[in-house]
C-alpha atoms as a PDB file:
ATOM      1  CA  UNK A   1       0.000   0.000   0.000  1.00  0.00           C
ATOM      2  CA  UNK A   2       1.286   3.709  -1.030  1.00  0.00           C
ATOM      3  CA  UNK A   3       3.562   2.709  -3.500  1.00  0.00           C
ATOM      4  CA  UNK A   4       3.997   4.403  -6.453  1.00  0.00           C
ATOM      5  CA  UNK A   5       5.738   5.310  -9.897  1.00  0.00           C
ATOM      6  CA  UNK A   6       6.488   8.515 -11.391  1.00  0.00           C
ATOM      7  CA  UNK A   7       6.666   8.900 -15.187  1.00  0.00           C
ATOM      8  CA  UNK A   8       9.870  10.281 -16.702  1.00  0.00           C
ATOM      9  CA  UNK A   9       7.284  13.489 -17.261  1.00  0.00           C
ATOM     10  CA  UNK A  10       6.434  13.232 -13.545  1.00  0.00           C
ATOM     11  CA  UNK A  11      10.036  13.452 -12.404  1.00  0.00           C
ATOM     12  CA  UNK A  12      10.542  16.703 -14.694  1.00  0.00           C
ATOM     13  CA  UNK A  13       7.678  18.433 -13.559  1.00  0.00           C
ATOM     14  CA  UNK A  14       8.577  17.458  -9.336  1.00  0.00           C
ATOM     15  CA  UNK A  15      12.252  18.657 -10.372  1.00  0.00           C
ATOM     16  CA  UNK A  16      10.935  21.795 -11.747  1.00  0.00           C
ATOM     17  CA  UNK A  17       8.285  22.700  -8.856  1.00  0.00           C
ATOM     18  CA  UNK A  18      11.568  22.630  -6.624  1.00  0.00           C
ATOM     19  CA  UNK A  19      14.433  23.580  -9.167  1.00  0.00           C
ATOM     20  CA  UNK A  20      14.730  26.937  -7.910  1.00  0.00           C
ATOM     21  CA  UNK A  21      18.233  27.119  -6.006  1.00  0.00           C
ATOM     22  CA  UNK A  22      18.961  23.703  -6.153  1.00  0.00           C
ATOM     23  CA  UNK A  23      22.348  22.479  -6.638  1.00  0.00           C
ATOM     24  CA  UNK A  24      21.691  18.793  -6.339  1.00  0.00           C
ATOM     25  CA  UNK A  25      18.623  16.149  -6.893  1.00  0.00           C
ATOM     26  CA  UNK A  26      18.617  13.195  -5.012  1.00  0.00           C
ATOM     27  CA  UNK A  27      17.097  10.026  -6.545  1.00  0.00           C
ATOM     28  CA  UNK A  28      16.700   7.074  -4.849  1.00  0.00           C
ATOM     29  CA  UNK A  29      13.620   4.476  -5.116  1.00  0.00           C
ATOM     30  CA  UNK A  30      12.345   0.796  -4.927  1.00  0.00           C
ATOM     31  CA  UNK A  31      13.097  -2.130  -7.077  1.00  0.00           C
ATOM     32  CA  UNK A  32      10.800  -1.966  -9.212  1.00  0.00           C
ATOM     33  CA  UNK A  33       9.654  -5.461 -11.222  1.00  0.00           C
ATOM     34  CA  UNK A  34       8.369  -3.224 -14.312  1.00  0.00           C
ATOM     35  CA  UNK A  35      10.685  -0.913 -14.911  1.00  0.00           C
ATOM     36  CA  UNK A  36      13.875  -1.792 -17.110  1.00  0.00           C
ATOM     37  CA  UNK A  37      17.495   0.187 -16.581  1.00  0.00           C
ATOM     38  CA  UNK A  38      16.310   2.383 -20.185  1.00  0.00           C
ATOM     39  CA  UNK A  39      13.578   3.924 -17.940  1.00  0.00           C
ATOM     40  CA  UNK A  40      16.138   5.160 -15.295  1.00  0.00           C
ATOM     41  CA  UNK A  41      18.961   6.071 -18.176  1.00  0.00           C
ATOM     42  CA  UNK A  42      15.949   8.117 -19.623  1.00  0.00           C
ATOM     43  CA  UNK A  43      15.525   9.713 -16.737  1.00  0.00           C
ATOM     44  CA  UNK A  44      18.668  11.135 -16.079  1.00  0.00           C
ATOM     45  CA  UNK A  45      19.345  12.129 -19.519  1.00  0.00           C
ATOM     46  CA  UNK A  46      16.129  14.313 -19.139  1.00  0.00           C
ATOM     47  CA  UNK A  47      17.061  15.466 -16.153  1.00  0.00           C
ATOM     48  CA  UNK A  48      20.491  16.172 -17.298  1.00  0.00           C
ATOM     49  CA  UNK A  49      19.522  17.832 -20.596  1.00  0.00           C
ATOM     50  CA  UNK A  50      16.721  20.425 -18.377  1.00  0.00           C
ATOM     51  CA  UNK A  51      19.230  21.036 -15.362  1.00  0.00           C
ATOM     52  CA  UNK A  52      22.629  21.154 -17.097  1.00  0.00           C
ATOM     53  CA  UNK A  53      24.044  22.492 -13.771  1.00  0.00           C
ATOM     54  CA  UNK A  54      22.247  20.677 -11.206  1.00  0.00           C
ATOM     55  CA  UNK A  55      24.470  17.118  -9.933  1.00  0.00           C
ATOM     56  CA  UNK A  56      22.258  14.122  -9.896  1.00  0.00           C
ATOM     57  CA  UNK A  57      23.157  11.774  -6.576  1.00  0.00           C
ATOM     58  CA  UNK A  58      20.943   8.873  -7.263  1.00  0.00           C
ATOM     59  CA  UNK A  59      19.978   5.194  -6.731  1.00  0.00           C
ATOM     60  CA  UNK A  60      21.619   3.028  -4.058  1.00  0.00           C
ATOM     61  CA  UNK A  61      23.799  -0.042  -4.367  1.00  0.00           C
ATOM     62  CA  UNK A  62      20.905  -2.253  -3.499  1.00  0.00           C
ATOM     63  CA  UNK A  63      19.036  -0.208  -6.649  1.00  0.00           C
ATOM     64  CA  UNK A  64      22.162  -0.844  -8.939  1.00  0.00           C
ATOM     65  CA  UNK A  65      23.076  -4.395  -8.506  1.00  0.00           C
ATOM     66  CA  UNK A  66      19.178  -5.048  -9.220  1.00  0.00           C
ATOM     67  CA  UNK A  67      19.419  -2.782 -12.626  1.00  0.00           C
ATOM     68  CA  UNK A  68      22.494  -5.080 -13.419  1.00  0.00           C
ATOM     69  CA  UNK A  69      20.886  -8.018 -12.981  1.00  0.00           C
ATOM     70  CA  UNK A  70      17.478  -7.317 -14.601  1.00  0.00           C
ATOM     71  CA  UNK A  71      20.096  -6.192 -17.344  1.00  0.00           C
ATOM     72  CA  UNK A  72      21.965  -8.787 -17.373  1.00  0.00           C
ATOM     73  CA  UNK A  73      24.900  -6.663 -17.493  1.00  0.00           C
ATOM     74  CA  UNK A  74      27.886  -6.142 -15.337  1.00  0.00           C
ATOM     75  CA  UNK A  75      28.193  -3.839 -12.302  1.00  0.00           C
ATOM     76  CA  UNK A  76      30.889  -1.663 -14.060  1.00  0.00           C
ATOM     77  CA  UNK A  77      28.936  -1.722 -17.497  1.00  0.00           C
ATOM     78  CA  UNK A  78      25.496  -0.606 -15.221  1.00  0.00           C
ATOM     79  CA  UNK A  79      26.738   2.136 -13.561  1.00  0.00           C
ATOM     80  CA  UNK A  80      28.911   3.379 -17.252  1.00  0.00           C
ATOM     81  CA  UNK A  81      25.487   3.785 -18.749  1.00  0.00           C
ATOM     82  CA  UNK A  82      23.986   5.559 -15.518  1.00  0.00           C
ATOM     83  CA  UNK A  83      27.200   8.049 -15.557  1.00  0.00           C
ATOM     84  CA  UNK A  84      26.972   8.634 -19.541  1.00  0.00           C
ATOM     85  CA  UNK A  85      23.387   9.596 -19.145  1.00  0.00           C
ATOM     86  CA  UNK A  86      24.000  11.627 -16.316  1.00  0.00           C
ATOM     87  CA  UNK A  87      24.714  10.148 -13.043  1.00  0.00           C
ATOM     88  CA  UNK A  88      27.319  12.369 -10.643  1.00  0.00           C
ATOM     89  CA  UNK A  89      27.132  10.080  -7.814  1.00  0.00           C
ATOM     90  CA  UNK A  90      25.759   7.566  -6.021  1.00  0.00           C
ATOM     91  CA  UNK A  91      24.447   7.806  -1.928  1.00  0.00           C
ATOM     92  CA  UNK A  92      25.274   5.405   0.452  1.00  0.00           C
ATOM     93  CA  UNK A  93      22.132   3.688   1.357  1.00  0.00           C
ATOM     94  CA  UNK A  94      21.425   0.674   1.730  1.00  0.00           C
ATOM     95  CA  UNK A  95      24.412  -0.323   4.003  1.00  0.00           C
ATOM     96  CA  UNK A  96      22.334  -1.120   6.624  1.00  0.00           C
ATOM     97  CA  UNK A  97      25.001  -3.146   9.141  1.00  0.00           C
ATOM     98  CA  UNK A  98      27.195  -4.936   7.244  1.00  0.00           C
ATOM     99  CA  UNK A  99      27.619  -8.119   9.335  1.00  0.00           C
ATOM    100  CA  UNK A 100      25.982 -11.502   7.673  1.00  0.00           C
ATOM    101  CA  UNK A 101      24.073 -12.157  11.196  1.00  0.00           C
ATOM    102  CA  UNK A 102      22.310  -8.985  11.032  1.00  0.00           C
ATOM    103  CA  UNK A 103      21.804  -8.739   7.431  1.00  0.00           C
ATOM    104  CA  UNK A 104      19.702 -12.103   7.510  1.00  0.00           C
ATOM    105  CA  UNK A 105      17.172 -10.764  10.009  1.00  0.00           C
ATOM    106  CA  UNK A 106      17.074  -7.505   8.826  1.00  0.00           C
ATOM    107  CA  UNK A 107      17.263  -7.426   4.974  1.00  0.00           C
ATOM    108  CA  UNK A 108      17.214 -10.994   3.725  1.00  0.00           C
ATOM    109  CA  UNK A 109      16.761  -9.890  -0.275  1.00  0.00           C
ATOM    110  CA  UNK A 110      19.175  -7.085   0.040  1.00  0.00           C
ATOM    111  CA  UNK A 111      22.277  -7.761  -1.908  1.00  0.00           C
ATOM    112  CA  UNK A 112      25.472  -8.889   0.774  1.00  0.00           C
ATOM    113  CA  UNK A 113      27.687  -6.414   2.730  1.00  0.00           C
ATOM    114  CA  UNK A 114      30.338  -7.658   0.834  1.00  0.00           C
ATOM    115  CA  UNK A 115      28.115  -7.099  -2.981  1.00  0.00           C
ATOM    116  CA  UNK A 116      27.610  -3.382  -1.450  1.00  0.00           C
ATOM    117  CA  UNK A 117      31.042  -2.523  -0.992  1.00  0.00           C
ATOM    118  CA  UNK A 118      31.779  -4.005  -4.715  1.00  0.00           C
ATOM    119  CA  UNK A 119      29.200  -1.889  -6.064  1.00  0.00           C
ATOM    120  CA  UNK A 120      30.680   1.354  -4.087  1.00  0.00           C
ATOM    121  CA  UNK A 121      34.206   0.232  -5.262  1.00  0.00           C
ATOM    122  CA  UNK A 122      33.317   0.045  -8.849  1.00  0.00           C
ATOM    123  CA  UNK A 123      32.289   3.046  -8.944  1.00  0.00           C
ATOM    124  CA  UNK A 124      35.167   4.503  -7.707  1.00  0.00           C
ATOM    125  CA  UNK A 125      36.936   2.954  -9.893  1.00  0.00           C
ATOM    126  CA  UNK A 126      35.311   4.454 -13.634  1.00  0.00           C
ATOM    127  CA  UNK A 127      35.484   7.610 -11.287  1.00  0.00           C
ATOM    128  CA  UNK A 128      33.115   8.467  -9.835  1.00  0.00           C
ATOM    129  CA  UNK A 129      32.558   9.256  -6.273  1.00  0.00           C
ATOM    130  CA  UNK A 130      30.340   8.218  -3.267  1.00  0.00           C
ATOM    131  CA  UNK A 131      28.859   8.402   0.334  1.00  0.00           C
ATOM    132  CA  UNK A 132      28.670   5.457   3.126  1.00  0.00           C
ATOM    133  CA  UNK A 133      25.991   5.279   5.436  1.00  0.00           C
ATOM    134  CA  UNK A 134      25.577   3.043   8.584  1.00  0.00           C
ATOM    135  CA  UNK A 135      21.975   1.747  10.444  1.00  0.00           C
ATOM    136  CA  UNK A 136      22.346   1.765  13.510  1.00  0.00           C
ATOM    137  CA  UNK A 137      20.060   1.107  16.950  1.00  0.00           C
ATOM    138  CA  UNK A 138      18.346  -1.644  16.009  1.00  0.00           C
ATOM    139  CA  UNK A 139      19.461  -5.349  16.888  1.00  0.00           C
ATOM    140  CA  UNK A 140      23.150  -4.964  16.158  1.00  0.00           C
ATOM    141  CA  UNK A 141      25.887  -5.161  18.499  1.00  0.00           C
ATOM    142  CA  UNK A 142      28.604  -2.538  19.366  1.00  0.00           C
ATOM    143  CA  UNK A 143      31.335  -5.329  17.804  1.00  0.00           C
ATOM    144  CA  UNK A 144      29.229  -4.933  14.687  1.00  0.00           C
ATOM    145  CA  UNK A 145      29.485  -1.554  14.444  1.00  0.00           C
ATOM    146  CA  UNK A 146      32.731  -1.452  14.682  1.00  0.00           C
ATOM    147  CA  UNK A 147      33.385  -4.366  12.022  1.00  0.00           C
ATOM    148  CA  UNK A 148      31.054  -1.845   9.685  1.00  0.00           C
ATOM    149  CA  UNK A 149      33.238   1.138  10.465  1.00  0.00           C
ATOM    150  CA  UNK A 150      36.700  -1.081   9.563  1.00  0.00           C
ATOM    151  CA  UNK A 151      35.113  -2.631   6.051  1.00  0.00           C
ATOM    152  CA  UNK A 152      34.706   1.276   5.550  1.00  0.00           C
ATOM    153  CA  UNK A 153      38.148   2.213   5.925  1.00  0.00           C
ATOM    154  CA  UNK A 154      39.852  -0.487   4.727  1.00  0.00           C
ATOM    155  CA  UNK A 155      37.940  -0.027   1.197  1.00  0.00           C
ATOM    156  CA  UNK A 156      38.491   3.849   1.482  1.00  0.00           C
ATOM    157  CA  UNK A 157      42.086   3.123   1.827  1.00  0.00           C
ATOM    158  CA  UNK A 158      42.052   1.170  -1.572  1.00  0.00           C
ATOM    159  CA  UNK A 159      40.059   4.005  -3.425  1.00  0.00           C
ATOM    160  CA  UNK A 160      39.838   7.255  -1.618  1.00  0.00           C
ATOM    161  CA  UNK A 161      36.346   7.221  -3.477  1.00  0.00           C
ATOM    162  CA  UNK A 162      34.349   7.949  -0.206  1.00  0.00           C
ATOM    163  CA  UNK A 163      33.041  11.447   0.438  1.00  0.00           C
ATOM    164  CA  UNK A 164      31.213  10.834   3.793  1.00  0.00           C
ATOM    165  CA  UNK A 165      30.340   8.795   6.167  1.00  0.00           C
ATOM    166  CA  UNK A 166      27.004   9.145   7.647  1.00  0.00           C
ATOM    167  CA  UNK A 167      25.613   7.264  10.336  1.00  0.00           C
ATOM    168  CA  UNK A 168      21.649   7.063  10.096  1.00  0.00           C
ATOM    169  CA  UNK A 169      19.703   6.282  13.508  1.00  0.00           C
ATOM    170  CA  UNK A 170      17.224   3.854  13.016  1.00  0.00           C
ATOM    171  CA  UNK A 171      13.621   4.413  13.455  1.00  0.00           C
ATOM    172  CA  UNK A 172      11.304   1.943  14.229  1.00  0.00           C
ATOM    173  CA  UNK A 173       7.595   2.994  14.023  1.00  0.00           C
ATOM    174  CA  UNK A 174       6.241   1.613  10.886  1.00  0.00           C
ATOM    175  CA  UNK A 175       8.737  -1.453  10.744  1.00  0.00           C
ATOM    176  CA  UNK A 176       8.333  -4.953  12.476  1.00  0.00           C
ATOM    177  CA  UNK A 177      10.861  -3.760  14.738  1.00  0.00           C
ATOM    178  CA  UNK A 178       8.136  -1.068  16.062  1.00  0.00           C
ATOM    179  CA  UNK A 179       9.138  -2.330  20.015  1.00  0.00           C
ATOM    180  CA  UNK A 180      12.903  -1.074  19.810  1.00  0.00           C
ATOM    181  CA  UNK A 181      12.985   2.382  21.462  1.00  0.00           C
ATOM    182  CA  UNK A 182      14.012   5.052  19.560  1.00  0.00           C
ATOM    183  CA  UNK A 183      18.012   5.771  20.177  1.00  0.00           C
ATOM    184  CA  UNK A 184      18.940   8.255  22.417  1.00  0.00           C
ATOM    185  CA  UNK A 185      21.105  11.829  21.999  1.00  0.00           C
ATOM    186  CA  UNK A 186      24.121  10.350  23.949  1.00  0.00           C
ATOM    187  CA  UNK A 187      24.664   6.992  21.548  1.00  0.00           C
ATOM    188  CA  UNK A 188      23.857   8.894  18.676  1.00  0.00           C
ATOM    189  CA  UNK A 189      26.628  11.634  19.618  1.00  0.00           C
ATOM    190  CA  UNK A 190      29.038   8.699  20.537  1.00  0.00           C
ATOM    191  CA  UNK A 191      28.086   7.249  17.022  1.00  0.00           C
ATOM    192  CA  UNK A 192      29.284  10.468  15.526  1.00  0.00           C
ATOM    193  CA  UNK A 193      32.444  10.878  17.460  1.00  0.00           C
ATOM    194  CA  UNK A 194      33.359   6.929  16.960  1.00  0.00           C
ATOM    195  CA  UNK A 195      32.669   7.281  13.039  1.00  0.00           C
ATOM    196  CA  UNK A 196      35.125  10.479  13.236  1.00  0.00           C
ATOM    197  CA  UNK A 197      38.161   8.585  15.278  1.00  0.00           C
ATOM    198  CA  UNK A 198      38.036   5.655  12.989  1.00  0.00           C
ATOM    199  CA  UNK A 199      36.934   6.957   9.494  1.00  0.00           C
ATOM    200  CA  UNK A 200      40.199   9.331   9.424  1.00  0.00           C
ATOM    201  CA  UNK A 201      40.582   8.729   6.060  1.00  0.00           C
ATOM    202  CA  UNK A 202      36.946   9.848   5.190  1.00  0.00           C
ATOM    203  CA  UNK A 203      36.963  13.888   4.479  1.00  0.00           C
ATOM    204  CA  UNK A 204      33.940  14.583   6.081  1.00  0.00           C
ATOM    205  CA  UNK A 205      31.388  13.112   8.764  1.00  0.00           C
ATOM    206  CA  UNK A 206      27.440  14.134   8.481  1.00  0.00           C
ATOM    207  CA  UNK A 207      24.962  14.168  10.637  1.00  0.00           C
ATOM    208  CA  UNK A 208      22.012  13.963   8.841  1.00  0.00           C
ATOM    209  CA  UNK A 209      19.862  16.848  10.627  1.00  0.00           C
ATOM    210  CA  UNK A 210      16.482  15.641   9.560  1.00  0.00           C
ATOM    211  CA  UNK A 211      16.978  11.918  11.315  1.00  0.00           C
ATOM    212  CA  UNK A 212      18.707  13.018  14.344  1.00  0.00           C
ATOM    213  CA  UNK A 213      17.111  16.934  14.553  1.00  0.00           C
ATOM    214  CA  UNK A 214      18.495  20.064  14.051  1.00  0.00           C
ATOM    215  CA  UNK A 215      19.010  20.843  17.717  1.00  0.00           C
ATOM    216  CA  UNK A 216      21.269  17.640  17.885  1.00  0.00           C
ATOM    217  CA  UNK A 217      22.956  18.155  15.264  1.00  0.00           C
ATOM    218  CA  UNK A 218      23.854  21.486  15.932  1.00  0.00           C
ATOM    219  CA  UNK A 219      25.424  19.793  19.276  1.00  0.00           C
ATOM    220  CA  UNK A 220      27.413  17.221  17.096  1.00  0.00           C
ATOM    221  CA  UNK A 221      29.086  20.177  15.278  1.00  0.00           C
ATOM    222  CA  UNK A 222      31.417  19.442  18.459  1.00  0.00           C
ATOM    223  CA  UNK A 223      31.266  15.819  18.182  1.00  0.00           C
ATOM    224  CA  UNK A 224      33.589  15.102  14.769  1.00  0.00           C
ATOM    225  CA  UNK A 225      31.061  16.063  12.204  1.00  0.00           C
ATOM    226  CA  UNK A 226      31.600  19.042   9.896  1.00  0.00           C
ATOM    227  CA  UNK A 227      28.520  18.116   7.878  1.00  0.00           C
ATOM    228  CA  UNK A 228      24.859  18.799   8.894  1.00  0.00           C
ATOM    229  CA  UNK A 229      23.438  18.490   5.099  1.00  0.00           C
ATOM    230  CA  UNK A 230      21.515  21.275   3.195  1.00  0.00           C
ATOM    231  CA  UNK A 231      18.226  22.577   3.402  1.00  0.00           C
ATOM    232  CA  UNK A 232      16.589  19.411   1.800  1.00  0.00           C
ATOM    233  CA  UNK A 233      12.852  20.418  -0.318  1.00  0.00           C
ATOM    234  CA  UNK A 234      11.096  17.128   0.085  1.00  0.00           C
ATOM    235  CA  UNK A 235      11.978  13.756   2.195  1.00  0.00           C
ATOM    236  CA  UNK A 236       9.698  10.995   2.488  1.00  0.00           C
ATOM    237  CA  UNK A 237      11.950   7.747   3.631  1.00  0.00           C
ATOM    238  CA  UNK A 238      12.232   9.053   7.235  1.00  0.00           C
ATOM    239  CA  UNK A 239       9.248  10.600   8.004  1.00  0.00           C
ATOM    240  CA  UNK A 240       7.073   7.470   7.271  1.00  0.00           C
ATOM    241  CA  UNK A 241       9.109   5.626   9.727  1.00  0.00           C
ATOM    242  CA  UNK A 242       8.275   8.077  11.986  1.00  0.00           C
ATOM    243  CA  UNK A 243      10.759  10.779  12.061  1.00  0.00           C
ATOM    244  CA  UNK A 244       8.863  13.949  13.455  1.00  0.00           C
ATOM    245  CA  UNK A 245      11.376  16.479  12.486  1.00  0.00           C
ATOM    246  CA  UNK A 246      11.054  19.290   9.986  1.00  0.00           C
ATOM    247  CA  UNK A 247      10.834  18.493   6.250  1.00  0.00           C
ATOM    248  CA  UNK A 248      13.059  21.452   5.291  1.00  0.00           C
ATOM    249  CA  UNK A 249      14.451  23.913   7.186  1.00  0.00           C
ATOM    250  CA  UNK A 250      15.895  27.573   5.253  1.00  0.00           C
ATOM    251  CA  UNK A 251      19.509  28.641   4.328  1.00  0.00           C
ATOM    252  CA  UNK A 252      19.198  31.329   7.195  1.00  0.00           C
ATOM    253  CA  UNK A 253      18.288  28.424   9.636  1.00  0.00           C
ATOM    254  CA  UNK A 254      21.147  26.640   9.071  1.00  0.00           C
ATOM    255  CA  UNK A 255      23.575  28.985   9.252  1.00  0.00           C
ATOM    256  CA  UNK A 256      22.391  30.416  12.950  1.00  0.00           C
ATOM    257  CA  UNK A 257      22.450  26.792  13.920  1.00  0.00           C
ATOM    258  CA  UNK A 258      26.123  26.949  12.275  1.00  0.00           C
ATOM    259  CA  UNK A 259      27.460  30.064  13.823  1.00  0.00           C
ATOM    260  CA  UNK A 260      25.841  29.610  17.538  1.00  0.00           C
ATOM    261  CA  UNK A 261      27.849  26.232  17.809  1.00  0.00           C
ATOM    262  CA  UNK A 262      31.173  27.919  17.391  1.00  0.00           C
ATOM    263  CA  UNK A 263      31.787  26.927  13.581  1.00  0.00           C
ATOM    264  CA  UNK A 264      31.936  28.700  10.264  1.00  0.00           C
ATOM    265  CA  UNK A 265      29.356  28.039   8.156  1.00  0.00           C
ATOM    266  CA  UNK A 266      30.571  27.312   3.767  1.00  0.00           C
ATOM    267  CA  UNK A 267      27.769  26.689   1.564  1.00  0.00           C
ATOM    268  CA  UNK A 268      29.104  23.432  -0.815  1.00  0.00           C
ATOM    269  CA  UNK A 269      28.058  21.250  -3.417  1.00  0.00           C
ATOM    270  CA  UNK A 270      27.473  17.591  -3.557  1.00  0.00           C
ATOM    271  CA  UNK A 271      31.044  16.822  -4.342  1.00  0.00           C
ATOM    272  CA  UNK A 272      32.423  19.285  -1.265  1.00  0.00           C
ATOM    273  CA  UNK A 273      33.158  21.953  -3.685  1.00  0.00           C
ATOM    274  CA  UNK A 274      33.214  25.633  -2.039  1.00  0.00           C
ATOM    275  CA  UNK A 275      30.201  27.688  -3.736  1.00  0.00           C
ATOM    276  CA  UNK A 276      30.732  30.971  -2.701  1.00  0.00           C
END
């Protein structure tokens, strides 16, 4: 129930309701049983041909080893068709925890920790560049973590293709896991300052404002992160798992937030570019 697919049309006409100021759309989805990998190179290329300037971060590993299978094409050859039509980057969902225990319980037809790193190291290898994410607060264990956070590194250390590393607190209303409590300030701030000690060789650590709340991640400006994300028009993934923080919050917001915690606030782009 609720699902739903937008038309190429549909995409152009969201894109240009909220174009406006935008430096980057973010497209991620479903696997959808219906729709072949030409649907998604169409997209971009539209997307791409109406926003020449705008960087397209789009579709998750899980999404992308699904394409290349559907395809019946290689990893490498998948994502060479998604960059030529228009792809910058790629996000780093679908991580989840990477440990085989977890996975089972959690995500049984997502592709393997092991098949998600591949995917992000493949693309860093025709190029192109990426973001890592971690689910945490759920039913993993701290040794988990921690295995999640070295599999990172170590696979940084061969590319250097990682931009950031964010960790993203799990919320459980909506899921079968609806009896977990919700995790707290102080592990989520530990989270942060962990991901910072051991991800040394990621640039940048984000804490993803609209999961944890601005107010929070305001604090974690002194907990390792240098990253509290943009303004951010629409988000529907965690707010219908329950997430009761702001959909968007203004350019003025975020830098009082900034400035009150001590830090200098520099507008960027997807790829960590200065805009100034």
């Amino acid at each position: 129930d609720g699902a739903y697919t937008m038309s190429v049309e549909d995409v152009l006409s969201s894109a240009g309701e909220h174009s406006r100021g935008v430096s980057e759309f973010h497209i991620v989805g479903g696997l959808h049983p219906n729709l072949p990998l030409q649907y998604y190179i169409d997209m971009l290329t539209a997307l791409h041909k109406e926003y020449p300037d705008v960087h397209i971060q789009g579709f998750t590993a899980v999404e992308i080893e699904y394409l290349s299978r559907t395809a019946e094409l290689s990893i490498n050859d998948t994502l060479i068709k998604l960059r030529d039509a228009g792809l910058g980057s790629i996000p780093g969902g679908g991580a989840e925890i990477f440990a085989e225990r977890v996975r089972k319980k959690i995500c049984p037809e997502k592709l393997s920790g092991e098949e998600w790193l591949n995917v992000h190291r493949t693309a860093h290898q025709i190029g192109m560049r990426s973001n890592a994410t971690m689910l945490y607060g759920h039913i993993e264990t701290v040794e988990e973590r921690i295995d999640h956070l070295i599999k990172l590194r170590e696979l940084q250390d061969e590319t250097g293709g990682f931009m950031s590393f964010i960790p993203l607190a799990f919320h459980p209303k909506n899921t079968e896991l609806d009896s977990i409590s919700k995790t707290t300030g102080n592990l989520d701030l530990r989270v942060l300052a962990i991901a910072r000690l051991m991800l040394d060789n990621f640039p940048h650590i984000k804490a993803f404002w609209i999961m944890v709340g601005p107010k929070l991640a305001q604090i974690s400006l002194s907990f390792g992160v240098d990253d509290i994300d943009g303004t951010v028009v629409e988000e529907k993934i965690t707010h219908s798992a329950g997430a009761e923080t702001e959909q968007s919050l203004t350019k003025n917001e975020l830098v009082r937030m900034i400035k009150e915690a001590g830090r200098i606030p520099v507008e960027r782009d997807t790829l960590y570019n200065n805009l100034l």
